[in-house]
N, C-alpha and C. Protein backbone atom coordinates (compact mmCIF):
# COMPACT_ATOMS: atom_id res chain seq x y z
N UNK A 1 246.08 81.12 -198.80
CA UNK A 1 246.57 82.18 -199.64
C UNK A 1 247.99 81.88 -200.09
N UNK A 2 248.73 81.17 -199.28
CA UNK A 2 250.01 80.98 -199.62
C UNK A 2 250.07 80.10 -200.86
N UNK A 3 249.13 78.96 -200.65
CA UNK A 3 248.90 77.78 -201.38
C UNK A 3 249.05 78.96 -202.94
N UNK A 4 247.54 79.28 -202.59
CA UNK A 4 247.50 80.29 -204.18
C UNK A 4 248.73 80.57 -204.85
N UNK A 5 249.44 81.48 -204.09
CA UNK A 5 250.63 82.59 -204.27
C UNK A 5 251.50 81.14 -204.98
N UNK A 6 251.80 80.29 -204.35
CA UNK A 6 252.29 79.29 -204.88
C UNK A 6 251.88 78.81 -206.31
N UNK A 7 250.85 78.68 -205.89
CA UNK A 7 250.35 77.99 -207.54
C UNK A 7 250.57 78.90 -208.54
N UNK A 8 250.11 80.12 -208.54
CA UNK A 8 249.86 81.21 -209.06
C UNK A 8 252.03 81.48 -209.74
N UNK A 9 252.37 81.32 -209.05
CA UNK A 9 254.09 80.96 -209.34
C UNK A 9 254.32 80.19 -210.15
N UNK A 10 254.23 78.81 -209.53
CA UNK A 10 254.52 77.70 -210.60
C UNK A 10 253.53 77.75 -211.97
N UNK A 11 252.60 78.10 -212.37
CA UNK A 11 251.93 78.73 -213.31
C UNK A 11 252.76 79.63 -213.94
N UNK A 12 253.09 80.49 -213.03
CA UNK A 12 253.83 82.05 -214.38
C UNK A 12 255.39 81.03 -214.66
N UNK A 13 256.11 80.25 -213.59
CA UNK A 13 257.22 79.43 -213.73
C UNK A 13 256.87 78.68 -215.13
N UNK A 14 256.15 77.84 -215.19
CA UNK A 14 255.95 76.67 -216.26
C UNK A 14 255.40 77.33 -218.09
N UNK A 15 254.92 78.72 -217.42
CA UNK A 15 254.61 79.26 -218.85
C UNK A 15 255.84 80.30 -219.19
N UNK A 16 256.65 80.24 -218.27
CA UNK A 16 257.69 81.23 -218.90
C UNK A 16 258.53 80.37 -219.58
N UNK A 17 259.31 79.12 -218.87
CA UNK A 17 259.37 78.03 -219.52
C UNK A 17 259.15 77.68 -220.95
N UNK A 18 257.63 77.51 -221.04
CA UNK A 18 257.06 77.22 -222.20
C UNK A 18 257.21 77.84 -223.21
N UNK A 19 257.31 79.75 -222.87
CA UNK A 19 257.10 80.67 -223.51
C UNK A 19 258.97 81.06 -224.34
N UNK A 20 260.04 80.46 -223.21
CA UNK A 20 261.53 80.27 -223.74
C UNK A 20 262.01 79.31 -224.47
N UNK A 21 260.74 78.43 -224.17
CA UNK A 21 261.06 77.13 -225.15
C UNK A 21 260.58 77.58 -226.48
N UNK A 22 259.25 77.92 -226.64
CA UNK A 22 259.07 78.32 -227.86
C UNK A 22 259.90 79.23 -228.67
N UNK A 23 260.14 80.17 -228.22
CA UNK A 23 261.31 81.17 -228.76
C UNK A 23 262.55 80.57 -228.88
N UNK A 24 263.10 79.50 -228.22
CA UNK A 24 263.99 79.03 -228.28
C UNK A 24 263.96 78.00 -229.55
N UNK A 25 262.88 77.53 -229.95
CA UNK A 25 262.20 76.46 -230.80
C UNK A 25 262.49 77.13 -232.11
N UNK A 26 261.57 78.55 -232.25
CA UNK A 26 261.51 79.34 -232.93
C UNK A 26 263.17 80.68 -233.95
N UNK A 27 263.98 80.44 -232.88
CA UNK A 27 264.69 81.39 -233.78
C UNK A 27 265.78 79.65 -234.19
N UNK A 28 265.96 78.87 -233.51
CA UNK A 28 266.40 77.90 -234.11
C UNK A 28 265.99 77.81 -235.24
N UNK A 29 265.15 77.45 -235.53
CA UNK A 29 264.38 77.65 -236.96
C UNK A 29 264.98 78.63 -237.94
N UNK A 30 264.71 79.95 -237.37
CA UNK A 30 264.81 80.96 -238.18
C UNK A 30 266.03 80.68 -238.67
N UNK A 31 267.47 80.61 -237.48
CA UNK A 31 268.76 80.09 -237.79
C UNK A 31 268.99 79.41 -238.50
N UNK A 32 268.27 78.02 -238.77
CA UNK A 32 268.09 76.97 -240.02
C UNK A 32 267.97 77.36 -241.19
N UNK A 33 267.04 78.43 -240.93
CA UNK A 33 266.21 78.89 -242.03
C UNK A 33 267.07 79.84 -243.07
N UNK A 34 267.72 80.49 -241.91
CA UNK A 34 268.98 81.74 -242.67
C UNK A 34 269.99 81.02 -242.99
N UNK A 35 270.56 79.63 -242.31
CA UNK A 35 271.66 79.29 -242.84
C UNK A 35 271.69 78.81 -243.94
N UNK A 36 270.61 77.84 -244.81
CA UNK A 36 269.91 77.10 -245.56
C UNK A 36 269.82 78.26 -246.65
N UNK A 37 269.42 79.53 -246.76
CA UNK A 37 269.16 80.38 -247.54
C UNK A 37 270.75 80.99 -248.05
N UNK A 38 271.75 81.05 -247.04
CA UNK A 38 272.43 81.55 -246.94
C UNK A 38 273.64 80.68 -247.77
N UNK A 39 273.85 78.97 -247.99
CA UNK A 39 273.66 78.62 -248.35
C UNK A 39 273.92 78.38 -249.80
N UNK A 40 272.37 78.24 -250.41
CA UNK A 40 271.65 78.85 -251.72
C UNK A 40 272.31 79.79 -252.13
N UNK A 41 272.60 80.80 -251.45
CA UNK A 41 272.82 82.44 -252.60
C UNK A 41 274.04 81.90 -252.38
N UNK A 42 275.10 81.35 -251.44
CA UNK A 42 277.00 81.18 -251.96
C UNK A 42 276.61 80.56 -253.15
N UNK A 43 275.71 79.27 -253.26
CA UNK A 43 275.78 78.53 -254.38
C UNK A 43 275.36 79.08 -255.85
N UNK A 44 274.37 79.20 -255.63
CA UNK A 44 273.69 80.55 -256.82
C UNK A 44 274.85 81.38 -257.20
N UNK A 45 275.41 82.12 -256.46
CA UNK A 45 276.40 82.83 -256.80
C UNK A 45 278.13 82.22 -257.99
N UNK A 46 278.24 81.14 -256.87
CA UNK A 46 279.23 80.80 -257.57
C UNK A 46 278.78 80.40 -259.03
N UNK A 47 277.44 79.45 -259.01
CA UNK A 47 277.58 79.09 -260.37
C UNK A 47 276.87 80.69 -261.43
N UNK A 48 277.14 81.85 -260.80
CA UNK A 48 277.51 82.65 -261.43
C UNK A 48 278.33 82.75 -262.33
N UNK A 49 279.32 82.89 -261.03
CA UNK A 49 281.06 83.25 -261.06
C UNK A 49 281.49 82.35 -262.20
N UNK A 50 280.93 80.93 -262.39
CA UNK A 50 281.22 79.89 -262.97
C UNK A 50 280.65 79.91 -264.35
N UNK A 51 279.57 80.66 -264.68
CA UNK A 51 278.80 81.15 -266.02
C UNK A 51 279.71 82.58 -266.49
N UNK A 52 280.03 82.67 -266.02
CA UNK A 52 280.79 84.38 -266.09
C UNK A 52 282.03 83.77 -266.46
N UNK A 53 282.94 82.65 -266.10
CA UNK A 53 284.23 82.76 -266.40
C UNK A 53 284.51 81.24 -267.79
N UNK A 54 283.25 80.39 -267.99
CA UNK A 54 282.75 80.12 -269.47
C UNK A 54 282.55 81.02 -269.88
N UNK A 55 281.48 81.99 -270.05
CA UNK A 55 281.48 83.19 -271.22
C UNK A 55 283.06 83.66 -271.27
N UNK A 56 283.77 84.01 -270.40
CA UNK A 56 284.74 84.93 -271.20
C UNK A 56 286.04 83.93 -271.54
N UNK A 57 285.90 82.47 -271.51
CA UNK A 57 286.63 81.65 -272.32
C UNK A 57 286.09 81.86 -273.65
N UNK A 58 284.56 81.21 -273.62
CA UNK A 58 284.30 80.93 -275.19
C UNK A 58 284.35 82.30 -276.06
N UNK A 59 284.57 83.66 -275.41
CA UNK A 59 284.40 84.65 -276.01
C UNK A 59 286.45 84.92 -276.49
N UNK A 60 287.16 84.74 -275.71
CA UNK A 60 289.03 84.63 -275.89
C UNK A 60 288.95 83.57 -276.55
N UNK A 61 288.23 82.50 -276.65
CA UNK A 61 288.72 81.77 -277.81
C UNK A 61 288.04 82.02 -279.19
N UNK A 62 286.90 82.73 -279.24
CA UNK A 62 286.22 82.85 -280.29
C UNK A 62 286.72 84.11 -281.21
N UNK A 63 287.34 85.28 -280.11
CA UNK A 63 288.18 86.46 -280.62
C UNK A 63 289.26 85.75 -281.22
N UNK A 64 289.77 84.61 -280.44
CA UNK A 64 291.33 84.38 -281.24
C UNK A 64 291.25 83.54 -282.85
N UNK A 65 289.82 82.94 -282.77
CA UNK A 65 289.81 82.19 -283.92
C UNK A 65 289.29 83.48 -285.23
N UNK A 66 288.73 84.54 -284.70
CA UNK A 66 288.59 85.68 -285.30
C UNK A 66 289.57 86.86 -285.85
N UNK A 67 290.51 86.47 -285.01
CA UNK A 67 291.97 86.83 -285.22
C UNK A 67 292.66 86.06 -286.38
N UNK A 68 292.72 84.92 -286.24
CA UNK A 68 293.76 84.27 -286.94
C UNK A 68 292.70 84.14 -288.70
N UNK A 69 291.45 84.79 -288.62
CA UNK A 69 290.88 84.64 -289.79
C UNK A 69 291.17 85.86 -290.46
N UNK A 70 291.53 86.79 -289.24
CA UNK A 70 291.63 88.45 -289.87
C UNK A 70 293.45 88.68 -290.75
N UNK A 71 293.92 87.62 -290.13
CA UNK A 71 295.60 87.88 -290.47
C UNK A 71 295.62 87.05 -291.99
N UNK A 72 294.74 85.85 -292.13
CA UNK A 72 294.90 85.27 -292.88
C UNK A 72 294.01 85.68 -293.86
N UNK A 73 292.99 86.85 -294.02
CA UNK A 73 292.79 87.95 -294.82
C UNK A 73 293.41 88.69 -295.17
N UNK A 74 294.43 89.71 -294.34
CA UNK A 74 295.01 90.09 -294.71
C UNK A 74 296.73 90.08 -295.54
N UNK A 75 297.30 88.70 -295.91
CA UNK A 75 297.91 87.88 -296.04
C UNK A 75 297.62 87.71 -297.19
N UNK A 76 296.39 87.55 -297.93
CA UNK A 76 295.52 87.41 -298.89
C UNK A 76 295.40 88.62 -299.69
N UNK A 77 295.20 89.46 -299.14
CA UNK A 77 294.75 91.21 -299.25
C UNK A 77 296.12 91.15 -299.93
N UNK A 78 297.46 91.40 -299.17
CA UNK A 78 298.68 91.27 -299.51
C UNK A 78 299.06 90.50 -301.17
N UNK A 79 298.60 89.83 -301.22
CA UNK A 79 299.11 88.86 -302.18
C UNK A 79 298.34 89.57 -303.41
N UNK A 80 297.26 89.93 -303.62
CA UNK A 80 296.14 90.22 -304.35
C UNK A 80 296.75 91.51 -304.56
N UNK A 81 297.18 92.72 -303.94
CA UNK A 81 297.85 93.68 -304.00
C UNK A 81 298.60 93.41 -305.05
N UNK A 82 300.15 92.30 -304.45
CA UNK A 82 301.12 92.42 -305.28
C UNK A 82 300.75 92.03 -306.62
N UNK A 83 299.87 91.22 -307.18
CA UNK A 83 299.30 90.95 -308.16
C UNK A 83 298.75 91.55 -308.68
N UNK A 84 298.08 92.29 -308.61
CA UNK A 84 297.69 94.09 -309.03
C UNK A 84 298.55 94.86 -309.15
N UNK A 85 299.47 95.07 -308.76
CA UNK A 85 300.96 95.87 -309.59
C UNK A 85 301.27 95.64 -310.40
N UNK A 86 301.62 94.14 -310.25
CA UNK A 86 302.03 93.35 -311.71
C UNK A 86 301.53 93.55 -312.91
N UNK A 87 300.08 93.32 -312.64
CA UNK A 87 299.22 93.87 -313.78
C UNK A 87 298.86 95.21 -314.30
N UNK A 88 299.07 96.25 -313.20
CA UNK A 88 299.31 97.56 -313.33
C UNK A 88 300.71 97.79 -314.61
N UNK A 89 302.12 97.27 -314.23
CA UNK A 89 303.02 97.66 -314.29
C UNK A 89 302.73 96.79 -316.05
N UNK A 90 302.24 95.69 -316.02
CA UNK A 90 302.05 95.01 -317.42
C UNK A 90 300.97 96.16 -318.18
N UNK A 91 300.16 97.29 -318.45
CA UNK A 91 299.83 97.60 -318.79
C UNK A 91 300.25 98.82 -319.80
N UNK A 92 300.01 98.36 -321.21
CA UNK A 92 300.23 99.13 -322.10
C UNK A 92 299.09 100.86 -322.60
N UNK A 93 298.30 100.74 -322.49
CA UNK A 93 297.55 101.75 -323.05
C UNK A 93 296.18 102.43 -321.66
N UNK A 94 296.11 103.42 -321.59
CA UNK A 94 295.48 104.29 -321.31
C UNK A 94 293.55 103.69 -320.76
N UNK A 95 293.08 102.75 -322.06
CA UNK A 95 292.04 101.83 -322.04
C UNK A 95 292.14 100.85 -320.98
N UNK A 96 293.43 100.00 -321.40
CA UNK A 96 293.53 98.97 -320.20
C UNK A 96 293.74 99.09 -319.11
N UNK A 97 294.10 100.19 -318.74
CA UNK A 97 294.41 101.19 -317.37
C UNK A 97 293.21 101.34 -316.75
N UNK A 98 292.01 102.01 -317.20
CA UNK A 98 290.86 101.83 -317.02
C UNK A 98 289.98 100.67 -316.89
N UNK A 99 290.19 99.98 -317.48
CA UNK A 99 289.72 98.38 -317.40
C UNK A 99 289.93 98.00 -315.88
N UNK A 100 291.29 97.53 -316.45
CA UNK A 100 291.74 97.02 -314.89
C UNK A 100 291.25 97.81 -313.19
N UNK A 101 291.75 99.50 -313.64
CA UNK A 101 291.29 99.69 -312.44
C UNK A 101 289.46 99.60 -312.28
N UNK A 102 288.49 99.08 -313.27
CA UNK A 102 287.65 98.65 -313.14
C UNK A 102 287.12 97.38 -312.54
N UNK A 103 287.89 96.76 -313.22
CA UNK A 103 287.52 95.58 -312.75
C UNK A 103 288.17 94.96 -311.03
N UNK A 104 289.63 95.82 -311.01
CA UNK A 104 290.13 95.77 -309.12
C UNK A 104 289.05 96.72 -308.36
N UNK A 105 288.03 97.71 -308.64
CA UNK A 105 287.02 98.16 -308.06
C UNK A 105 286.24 97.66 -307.61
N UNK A 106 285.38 96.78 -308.44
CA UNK A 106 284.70 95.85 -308.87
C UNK A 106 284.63 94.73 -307.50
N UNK A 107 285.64 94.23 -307.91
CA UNK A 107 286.72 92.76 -306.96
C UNK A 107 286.23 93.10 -305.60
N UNK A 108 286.95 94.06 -305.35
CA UNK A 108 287.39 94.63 -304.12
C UNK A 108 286.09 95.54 -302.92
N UNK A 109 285.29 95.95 -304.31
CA UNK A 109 283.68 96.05 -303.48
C UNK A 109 283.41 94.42 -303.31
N UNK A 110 283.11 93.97 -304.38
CA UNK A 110 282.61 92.56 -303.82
C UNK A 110 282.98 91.63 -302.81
N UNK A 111 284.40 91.76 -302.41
CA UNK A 111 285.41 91.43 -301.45
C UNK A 111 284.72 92.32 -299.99
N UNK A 112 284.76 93.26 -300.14
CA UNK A 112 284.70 93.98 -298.72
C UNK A 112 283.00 93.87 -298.79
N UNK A 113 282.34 93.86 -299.20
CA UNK A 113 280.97 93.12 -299.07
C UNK A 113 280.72 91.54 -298.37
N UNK A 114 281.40 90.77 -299.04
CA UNK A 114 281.37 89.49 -299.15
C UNK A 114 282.00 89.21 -297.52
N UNK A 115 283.05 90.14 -297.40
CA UNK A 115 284.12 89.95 -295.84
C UNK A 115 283.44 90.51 -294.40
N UNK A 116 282.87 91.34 -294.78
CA UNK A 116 282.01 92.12 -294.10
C UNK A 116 280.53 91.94 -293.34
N UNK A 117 280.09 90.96 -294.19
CA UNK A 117 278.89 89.82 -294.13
C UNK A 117 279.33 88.87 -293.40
N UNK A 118 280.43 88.37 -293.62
CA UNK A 118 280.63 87.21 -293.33
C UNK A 118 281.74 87.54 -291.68
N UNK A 119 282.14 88.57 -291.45
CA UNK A 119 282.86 88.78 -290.13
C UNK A 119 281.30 89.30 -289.17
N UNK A 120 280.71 89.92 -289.55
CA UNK A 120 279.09 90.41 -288.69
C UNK A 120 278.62 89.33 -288.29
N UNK A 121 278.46 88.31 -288.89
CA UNK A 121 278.03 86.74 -289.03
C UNK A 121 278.86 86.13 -287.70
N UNK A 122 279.99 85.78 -288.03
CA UNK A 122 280.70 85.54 -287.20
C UNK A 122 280.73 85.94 -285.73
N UNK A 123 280.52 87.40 -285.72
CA UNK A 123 280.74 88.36 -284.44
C UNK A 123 279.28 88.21 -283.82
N UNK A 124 278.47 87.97 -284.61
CA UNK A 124 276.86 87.61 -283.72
C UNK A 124 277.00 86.15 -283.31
N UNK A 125 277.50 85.54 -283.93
CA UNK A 125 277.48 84.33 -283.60
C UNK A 125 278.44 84.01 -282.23
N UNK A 126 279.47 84.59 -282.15
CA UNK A 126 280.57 84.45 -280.85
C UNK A 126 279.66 85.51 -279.65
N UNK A 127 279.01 86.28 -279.80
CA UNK A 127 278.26 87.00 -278.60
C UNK A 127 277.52 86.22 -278.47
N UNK A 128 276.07 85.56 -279.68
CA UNK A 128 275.34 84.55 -278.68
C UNK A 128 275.91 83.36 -277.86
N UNK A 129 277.02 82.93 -278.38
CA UNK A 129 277.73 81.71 -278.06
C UNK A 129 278.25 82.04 -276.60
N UNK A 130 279.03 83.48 -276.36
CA UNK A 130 279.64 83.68 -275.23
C UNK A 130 278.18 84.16 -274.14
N UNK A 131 277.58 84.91 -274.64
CA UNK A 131 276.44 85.12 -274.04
C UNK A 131 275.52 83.88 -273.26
N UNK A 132 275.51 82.91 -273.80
CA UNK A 132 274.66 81.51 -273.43
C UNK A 132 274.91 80.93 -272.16
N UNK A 133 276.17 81.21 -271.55
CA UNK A 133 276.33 81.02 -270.07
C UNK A 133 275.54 81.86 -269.27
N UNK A 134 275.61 82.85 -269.54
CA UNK A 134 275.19 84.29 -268.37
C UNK A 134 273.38 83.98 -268.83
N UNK A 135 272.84 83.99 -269.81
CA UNK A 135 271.46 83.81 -270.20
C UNK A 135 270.93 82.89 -269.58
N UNK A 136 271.27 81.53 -269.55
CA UNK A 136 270.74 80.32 -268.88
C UNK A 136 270.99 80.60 -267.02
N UNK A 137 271.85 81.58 -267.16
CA UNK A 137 271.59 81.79 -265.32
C UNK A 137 270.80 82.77 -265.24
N UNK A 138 270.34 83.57 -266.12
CA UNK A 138 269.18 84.71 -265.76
C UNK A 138 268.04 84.02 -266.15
N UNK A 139 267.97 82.87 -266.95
CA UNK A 139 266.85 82.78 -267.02
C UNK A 139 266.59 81.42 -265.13
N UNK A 140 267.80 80.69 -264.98
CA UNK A 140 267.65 79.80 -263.67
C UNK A 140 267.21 80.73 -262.19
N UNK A 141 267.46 82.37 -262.53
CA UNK A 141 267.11 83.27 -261.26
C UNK A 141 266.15 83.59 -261.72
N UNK A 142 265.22 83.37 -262.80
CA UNK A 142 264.11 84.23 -262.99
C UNK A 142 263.30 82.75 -262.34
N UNK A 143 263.57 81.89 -262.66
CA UNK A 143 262.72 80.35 -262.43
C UNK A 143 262.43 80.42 -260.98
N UNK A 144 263.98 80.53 -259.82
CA UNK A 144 264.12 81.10 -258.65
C UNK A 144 263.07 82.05 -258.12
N UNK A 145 262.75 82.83 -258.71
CA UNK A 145 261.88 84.25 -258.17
C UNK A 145 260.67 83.50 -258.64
N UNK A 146 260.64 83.44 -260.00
CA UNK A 146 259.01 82.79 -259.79
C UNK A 146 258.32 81.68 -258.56
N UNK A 147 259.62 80.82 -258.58
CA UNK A 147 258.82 79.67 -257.74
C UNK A 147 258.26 80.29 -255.84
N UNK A 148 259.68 81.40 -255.64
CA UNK A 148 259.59 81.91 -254.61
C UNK A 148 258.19 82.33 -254.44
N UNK A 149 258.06 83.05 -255.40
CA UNK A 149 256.41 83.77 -255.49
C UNK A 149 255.09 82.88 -255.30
């Protein structure tokens, strides 16, 4: 009986063993497993951080080149003004008064048409442009989730 009691020991001994090794086997793993993941998302992340701070370059430089087109419109605007006085102030009769302010109507719709088109243009074009960083990482986390799946 002792013999038994013995065996019956080293039995529950060698499977408890077995049973700490495995668990021991096992969250190692898991540990691998979380650090490895853990990982991934710093990296994922940064090249966030790193899509996020291209967009708001190409978007400060695309405002500033939008800027320096708006001053040098208005600069223009300016000049076109004073030249329209001139011709104001050169005007003899009542007819040509009318003319002219016809034809600076005229101008000046076609101008703010023509400027207007062409700044919308511009301003879609600097959002997709600044946008194209942040897009190509939503579409690299959507790739992420699919494959996960």
């Amino acid at each position: 009986m002792a013999t038994a009691k013995k065996t019956a020991e080293t039995e529950y001994a060698a499977k408890a063993k077995e049973l700490a090794a495995d668990v021991q086997t096992r969250a190692k793993a898991a540990y691998d497993k979380g650090t490895e993941l853990t990982k991934d998302a710093v990296e994922f992340q940064k090249g966030n951080l790193e899509a996020l701070v291209e967009s708001g370059k190409i978007l400060a430089s695309g405002m500033q080149d939008m800027g320096r087109t708006y001053v040098e419109e208005a600069k223009s605007a300016a000049e076109t003004v004073q030249e329209d006085v001139k011709k104001f102030a050169a005007v003899k009769s009542p007819t040509e008064l009318f003319q002219l302010q016809g034809e600076i109507a005229r101008r000046n719709f076609d101008a703010l048409v023509s400027t207007t088109s062409k700044n919308t243009e511009a301003m879609l074009k600097l959002a997709n442009e600044a946008f194209a960083p942040v897009s190509n990482r939503m579409s690299l986390a959507a790739e992420k989730v699919r494959k996960a799946a």
